[in-house]
Every structure is written in structure tokens, then in C-alpha cells.
C-alpha atoms as a PDB file:
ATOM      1  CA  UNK A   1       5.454  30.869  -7.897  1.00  0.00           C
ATOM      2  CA  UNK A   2       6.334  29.969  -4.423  1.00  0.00           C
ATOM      3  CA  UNK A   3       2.159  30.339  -3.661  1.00  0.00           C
ATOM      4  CA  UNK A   4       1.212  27.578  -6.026  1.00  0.00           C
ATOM      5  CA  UNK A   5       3.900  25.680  -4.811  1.00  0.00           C
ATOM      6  CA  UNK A   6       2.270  25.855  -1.777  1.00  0.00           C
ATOM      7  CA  UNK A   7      -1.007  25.446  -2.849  1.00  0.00           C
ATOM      8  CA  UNK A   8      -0.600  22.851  -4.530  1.00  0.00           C
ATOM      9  CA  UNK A   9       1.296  20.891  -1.440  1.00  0.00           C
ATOM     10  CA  UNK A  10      -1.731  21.656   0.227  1.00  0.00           C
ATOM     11  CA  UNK A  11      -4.029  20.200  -2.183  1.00  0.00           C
ATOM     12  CA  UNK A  12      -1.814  16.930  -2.507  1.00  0.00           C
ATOM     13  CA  UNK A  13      -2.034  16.373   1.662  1.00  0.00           C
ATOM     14  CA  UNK A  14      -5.679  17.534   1.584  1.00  0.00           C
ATOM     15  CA  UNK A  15      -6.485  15.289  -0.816  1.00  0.00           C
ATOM     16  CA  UNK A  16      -4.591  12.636   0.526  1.00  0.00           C
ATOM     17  CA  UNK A  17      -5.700  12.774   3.777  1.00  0.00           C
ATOM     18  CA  UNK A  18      -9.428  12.650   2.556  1.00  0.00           C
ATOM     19  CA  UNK A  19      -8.434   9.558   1.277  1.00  0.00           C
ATOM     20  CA  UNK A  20      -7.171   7.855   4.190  1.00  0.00           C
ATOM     21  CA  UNK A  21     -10.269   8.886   5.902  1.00  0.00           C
ATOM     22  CA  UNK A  22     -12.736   7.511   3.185  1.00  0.00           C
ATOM     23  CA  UNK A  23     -10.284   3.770   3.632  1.00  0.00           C
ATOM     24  CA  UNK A  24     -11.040   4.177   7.680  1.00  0.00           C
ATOM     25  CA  UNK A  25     -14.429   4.503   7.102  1.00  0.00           C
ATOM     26  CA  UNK A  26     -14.629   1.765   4.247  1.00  0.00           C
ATOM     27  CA  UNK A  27     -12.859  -0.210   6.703  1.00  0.00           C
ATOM     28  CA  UNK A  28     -15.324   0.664   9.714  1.00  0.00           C
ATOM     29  CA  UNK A  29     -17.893  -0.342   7.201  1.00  0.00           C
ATOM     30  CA  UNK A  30     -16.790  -3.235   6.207  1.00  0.00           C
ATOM     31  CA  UNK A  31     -16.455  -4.701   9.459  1.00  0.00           C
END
């Protein structure tokens, strides 16, 4: 229980740090 609690924390930040990346890049695109 305490695993996929974990696991899925991890999953959250991973996937929420891929998105800030893909925004910088957008951003570095953009410009």
C-alpha cells in the first residue's frame, strides 16, 4: 500500500515535471 503510494507520487512529479519541460521548450520555440 505504502509502495503505490509512492509510486504513484512519483508518477504525478514525473509527469509533471515532463510537462514543465515540454512549456520551456514550447516557449524556447516560440520565441
Amino acid at each position: 500500500k505504502l509502495y503505490d503510494k509512492r509510486r504513484k507520487l512519483r508518477e504525478e512529479d514525473e509527469r509533471r515535471r515532463t510537462d514543465e519541460a515540454l512549456k520551456r521548450y514550447a516557449r524556447g520555440q516560440r520565441v
